[in-house]
N, C-alpha and C. Protein backbone atom coordinates (compact mmCIF):
# COMPACT_ATOMS: atom_id res chain seq x y z
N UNK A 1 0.83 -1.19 0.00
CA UNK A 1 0.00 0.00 0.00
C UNK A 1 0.87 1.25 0.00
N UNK A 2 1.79 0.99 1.00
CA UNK A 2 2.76 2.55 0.86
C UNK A 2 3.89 2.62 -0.48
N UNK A 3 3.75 1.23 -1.00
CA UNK A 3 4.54 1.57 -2.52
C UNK A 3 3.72 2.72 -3.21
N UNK A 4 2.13 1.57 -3.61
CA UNK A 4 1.13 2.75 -4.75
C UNK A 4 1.23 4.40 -4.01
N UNK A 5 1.42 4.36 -2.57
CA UNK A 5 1.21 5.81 -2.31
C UNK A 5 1.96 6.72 -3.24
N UNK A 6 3.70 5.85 -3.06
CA UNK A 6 5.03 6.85 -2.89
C UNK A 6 4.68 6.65 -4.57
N UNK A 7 4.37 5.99 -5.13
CA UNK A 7 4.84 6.13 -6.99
C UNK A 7 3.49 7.35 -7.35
N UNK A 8 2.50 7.64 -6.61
CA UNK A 8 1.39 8.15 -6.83
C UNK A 8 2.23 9.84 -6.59
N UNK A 9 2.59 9.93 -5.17
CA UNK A 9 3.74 11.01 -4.85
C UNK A 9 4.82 11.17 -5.70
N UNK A 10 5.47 10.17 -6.29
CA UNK A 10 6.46 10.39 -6.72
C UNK A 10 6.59 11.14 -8.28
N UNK A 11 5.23 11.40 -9.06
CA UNK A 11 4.92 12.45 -10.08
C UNK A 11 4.44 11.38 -11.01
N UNK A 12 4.10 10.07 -10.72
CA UNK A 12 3.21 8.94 -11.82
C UNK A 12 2.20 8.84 -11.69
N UNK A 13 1.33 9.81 -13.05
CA UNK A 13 -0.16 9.93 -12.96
C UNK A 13 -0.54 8.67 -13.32
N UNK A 14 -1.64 8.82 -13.37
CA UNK A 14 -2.26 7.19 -13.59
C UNK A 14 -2.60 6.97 -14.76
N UNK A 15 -2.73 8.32 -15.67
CA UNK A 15 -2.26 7.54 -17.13
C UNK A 15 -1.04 7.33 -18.12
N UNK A 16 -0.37 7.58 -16.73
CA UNK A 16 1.53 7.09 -17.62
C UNK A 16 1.08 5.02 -17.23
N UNK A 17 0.44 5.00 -16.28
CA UNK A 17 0.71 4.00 -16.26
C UNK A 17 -0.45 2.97 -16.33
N UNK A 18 -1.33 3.25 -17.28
CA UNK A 18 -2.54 2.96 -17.68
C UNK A 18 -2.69 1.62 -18.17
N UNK A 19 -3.01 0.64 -18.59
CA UNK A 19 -3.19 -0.76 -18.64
C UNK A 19 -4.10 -0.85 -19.98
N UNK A 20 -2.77 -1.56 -21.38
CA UNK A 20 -3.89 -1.53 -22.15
C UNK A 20 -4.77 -2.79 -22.09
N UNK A 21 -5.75 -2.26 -23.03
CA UNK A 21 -7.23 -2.86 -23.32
C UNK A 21 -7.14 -4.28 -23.43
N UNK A 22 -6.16 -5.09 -24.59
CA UNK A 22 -5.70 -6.67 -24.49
C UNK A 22 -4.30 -6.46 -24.17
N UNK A 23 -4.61 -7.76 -22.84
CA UNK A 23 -3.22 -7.72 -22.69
C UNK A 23 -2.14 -9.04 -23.35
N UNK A 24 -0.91 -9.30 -22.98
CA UNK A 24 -0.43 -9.84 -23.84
C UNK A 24 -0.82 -11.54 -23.93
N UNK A 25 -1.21 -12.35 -23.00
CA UNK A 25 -1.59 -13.07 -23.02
C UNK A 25 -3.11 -13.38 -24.46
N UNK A 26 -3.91 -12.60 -24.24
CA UNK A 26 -5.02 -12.69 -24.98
C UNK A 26 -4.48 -12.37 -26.37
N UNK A 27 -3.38 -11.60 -27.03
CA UNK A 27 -2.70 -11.65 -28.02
C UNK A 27 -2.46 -12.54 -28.19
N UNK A 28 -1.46 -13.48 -27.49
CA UNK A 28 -1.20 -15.16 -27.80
C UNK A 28 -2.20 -15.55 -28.34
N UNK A 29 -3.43 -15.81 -27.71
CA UNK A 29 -4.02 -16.85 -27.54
C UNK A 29 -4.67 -16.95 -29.08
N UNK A 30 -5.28 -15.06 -29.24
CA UNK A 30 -5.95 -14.48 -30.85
C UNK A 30 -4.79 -14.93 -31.96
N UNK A 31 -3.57 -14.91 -31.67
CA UNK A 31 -2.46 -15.44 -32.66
C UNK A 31 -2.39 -16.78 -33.16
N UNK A 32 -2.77 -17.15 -31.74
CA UNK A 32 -2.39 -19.11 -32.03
C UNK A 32 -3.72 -19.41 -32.28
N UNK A 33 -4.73 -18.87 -32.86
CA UNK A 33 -6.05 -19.34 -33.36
C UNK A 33 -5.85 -18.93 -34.60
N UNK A 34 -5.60 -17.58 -34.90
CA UNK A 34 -5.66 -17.10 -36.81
C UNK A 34 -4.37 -17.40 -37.34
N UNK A 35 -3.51 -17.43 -37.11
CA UNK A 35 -1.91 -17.62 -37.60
C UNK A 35 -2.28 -19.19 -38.27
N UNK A 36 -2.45 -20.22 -37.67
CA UNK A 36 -2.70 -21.21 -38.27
C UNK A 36 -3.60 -21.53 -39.37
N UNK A 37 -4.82 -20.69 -39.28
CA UNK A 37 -5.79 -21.32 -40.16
C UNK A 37 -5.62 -20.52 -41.53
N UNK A 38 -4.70 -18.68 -41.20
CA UNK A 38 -4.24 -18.51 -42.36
C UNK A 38 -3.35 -19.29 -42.94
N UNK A 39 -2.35 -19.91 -42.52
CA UNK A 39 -0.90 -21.05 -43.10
C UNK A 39 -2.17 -22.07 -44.18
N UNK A 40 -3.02 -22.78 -42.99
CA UNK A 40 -3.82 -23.57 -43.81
C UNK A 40 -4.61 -22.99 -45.37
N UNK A 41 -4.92 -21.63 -45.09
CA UNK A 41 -5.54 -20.97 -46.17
C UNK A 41 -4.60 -20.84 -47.51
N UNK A 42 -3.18 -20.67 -47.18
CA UNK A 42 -2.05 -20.44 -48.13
C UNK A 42 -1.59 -22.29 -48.80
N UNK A 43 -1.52 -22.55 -47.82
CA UNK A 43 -1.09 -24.20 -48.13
C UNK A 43 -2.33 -24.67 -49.05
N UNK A 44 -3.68 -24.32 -48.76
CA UNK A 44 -4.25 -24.96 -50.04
C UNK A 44 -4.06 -23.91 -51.72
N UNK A 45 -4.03 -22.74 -51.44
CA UNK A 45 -3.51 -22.15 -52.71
C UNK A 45 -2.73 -22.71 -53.21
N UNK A 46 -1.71 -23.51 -52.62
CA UNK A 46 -0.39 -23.88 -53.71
C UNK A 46 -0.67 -24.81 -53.83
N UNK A 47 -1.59 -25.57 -53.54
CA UNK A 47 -2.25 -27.09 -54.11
C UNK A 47 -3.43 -26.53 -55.09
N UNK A 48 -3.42 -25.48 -56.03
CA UNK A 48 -4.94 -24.45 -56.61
C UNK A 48 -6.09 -25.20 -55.91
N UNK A 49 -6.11 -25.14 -54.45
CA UNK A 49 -7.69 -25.62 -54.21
C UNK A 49 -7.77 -24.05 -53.37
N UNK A 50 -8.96 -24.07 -53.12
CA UNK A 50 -9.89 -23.19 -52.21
C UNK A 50 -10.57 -23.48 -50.73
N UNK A 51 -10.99 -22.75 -49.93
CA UNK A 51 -11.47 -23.12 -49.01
C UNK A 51 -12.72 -23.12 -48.54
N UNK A 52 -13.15 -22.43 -49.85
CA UNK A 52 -14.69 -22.06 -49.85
C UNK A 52 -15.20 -20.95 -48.76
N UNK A 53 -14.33 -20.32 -48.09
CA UNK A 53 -15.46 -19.54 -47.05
C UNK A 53 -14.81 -20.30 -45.65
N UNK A 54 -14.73 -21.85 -45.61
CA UNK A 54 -14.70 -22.02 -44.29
C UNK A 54 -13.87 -21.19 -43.02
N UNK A 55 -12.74 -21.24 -43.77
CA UNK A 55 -11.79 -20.47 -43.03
C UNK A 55 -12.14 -19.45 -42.70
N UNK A 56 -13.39 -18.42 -43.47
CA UNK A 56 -13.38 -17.40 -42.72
C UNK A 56 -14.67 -17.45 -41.95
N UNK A 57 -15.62 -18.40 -42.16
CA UNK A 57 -16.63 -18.51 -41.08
C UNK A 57 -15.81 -19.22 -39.82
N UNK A 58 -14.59 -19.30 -40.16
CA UNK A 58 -13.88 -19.94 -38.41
C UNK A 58 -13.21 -18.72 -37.83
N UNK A 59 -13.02 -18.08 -38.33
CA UNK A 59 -12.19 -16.53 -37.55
C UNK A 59 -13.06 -15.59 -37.63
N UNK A 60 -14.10 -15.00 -38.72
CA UNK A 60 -14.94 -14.01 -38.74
C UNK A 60 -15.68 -13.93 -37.27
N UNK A 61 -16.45 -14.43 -37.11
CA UNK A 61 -17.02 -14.64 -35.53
C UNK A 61 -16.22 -14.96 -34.63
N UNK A 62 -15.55 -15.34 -34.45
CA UNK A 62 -14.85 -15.16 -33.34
C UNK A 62 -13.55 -14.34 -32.77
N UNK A 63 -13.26 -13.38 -34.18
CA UNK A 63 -12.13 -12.01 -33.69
C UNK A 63 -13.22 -11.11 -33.49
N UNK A 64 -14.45 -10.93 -33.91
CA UNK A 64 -15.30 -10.01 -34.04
C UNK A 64 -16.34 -10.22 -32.42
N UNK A 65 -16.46 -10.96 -32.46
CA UNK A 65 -17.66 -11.14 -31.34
C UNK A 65 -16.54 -10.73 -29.73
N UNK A 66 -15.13 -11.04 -30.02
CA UNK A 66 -14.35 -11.06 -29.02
C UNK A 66 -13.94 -9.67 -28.94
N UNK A 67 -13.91 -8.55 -30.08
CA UNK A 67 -13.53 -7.12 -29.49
C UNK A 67 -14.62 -6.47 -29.42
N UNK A 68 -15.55 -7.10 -29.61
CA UNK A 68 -17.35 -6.54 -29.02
C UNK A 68 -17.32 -6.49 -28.06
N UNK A 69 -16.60 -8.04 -27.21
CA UNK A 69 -16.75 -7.68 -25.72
C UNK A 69 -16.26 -7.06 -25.00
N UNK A 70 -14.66 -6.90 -25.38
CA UNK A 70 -13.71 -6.02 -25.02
C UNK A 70 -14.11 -4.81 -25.51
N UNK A 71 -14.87 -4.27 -26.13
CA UNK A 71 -15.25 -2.87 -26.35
C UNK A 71 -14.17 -1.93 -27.08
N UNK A 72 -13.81 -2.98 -28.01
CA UNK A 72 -12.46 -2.15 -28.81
C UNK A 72 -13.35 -2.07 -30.50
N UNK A 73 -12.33 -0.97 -30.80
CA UNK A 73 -12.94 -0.59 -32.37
C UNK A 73 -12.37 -1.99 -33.24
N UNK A 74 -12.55 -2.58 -34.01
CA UNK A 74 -12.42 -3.08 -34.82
C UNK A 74 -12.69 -3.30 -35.88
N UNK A 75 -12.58 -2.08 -36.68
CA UNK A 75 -12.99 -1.54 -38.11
C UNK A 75 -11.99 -2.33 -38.74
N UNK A 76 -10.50 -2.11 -38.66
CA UNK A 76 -9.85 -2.75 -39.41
C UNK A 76 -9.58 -4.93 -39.73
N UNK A 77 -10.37 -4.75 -38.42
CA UNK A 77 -9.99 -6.67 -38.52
C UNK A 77 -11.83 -6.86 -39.56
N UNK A 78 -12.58 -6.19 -39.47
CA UNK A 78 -13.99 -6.17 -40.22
C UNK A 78 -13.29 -6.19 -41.95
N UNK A 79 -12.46 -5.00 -42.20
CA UNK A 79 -12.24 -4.84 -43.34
C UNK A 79 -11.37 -6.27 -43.76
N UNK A 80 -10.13 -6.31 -43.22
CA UNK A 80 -9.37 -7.68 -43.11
C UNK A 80 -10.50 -8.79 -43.80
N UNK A 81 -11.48 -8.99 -42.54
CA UNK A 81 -12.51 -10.05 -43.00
C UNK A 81 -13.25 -10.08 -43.94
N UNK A 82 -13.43 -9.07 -44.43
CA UNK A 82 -14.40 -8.92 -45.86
C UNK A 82 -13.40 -9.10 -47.17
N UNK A 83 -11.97 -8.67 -47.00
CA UNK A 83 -11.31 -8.45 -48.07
C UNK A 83 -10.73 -10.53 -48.18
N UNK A 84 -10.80 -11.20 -47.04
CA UNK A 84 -10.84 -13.01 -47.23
C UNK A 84 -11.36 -13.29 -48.04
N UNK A 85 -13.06 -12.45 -47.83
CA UNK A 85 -13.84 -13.07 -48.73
C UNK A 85 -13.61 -13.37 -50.27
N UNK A 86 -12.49 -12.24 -50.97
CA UNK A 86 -12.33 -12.88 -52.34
C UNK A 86 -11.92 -13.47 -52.53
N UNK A 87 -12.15 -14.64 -53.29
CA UNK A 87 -11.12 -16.19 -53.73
C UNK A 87 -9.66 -15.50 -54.23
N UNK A 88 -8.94 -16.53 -53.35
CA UNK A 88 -7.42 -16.20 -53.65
C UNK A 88 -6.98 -15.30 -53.29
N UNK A 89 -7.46 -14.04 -53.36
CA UNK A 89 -6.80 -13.24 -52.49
C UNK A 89 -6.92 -13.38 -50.73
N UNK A 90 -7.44 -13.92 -50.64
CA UNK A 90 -8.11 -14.49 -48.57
C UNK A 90 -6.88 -15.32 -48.41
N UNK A 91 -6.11 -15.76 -49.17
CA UNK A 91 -5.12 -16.98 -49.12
C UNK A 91 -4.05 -15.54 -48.52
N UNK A 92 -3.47 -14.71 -48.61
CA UNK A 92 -2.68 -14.06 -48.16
C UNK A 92 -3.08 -14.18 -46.59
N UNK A 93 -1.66 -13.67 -46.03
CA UNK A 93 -2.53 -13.47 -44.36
C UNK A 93 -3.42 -12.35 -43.49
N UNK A 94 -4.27 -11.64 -44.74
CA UNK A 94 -4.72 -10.96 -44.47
C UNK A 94 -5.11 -10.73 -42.64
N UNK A 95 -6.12 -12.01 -42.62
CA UNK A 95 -6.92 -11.56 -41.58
C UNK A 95 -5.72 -11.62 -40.16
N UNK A 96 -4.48 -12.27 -39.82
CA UNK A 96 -3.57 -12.04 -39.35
C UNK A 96 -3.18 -10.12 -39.01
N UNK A 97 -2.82 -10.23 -40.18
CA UNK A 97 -2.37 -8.66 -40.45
C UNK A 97 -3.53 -7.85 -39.74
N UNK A 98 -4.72 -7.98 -40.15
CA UNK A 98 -5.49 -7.01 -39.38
C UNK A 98 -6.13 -7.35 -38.11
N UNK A 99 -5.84 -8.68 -37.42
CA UNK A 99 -6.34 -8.75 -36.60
C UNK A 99 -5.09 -8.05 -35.63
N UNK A 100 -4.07 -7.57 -35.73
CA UNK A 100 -2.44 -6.80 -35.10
C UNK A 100 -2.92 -6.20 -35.22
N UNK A 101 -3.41 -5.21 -36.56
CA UNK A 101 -3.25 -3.89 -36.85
C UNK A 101 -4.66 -3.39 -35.70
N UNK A 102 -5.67 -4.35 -35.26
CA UNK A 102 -6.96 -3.95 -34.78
C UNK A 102 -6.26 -3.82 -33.17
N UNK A 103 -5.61 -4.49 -32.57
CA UNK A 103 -4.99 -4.98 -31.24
C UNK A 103 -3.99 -3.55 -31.57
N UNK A 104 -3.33 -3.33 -32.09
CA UNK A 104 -2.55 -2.41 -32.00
C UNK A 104 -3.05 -0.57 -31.56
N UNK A 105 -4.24 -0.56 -32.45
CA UNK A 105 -4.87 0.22 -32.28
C UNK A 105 -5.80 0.96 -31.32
N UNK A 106 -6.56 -0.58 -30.61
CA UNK A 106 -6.76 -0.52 -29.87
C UNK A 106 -5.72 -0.06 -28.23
N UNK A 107 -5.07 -1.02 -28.29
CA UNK A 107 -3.66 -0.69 -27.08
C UNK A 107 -3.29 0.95 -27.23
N UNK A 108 -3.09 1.59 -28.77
CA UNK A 108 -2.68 3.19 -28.32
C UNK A 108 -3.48 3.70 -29.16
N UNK A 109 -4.40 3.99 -28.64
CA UNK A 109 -5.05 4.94 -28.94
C UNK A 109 -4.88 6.25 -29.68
N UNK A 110 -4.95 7.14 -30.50
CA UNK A 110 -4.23 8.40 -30.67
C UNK A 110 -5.46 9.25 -29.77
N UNK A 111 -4.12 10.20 -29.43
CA UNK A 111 -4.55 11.40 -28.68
C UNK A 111 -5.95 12.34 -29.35
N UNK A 112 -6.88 12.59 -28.58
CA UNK A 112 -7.72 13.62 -29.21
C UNK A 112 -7.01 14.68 -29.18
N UNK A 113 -6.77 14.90 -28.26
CA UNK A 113 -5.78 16.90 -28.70
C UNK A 113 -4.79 16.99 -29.64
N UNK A 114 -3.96 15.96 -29.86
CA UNK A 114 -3.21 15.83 -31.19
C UNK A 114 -3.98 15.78 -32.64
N UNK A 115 -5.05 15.73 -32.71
CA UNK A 115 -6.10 15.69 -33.90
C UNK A 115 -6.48 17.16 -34.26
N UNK A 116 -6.81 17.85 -33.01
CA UNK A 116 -7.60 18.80 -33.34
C UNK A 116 -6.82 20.11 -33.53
N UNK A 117 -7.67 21.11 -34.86
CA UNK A 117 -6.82 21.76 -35.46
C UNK A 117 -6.23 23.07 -34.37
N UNK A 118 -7.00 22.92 -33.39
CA UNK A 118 -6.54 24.10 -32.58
C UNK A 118 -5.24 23.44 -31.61
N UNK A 119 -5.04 22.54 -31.80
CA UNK A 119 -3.75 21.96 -31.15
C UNK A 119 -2.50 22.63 -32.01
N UNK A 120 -2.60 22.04 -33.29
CA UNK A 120 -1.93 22.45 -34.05
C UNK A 120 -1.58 23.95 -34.44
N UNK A 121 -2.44 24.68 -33.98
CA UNK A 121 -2.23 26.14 -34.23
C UNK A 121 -1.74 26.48 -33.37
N UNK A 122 -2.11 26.76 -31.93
CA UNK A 122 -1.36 26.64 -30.74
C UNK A 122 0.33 26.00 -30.76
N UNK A 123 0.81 25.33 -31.81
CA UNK A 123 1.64 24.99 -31.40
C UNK A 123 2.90 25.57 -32.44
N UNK A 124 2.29 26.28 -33.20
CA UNK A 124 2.89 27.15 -34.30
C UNK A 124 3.74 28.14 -33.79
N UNK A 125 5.09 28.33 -34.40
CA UNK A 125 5.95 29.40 -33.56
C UNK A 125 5.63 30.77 -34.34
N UNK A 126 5.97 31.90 -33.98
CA UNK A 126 5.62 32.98 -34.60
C UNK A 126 6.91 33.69 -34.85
């Protein structure tokens, strides 16, 4: 208890040291579920077969239903998933790639005051 005091005293606000949204464990776990079934998605391309969809009715619902709960944006793992849908191109590791790029996004956030144009003017030298 008198640690949290002294780091609280000691000038560490509580959002230097803020806790992101997934932590690294739940990364594993989202990795070692899509990492594989993309390999499988690529491995039948070089045999010219297809997968018909399955592959992505096995990850679509379940990267999606899982940052619903976590309450993270996941626009980009949506796009990821729609762009599977075209034959042959879904064989890349797309949905991999955006299921990082969605986790990433989520974890840092960008700043609202860095967006807005009065930040930027304010910060103009004269």
């Amino acid at each position: 208890m008198e640690e949290v005091l002294e780091s609280n005293q000691s000038g560490i606000s509580s959002e230097d040291s803020e806790q992101p949204m997934i932590s690294l464990p739940e990364i594993i776990l989202l990795n070692l579920y899509i990492i594989p079934l993309d390999l499988v998605g690529l491995v039948l391309v070089f045999f010219a077969l297809d997968d018909f969809g399955i592959i992505d009715l096995l990850t679509f619902p379940v990267t999606q239903f899982y940052f619903r709960i976590k309450g993270a944006q996941a626009t980009v793992d949506l796009v990821a998933s729609i762009i599977e849908l075209i034959p042959y191109v879904g064989a890349l590791p797309i949905k991999t790639v955006g299921l990082n790029m969605s986790i990433y996004f989520t974890n840092h956030p960008p700043k609202v005051i860095d967006k807005l144009a009065v930040a930027k003017l304010s910060s103009m030298k004269k």
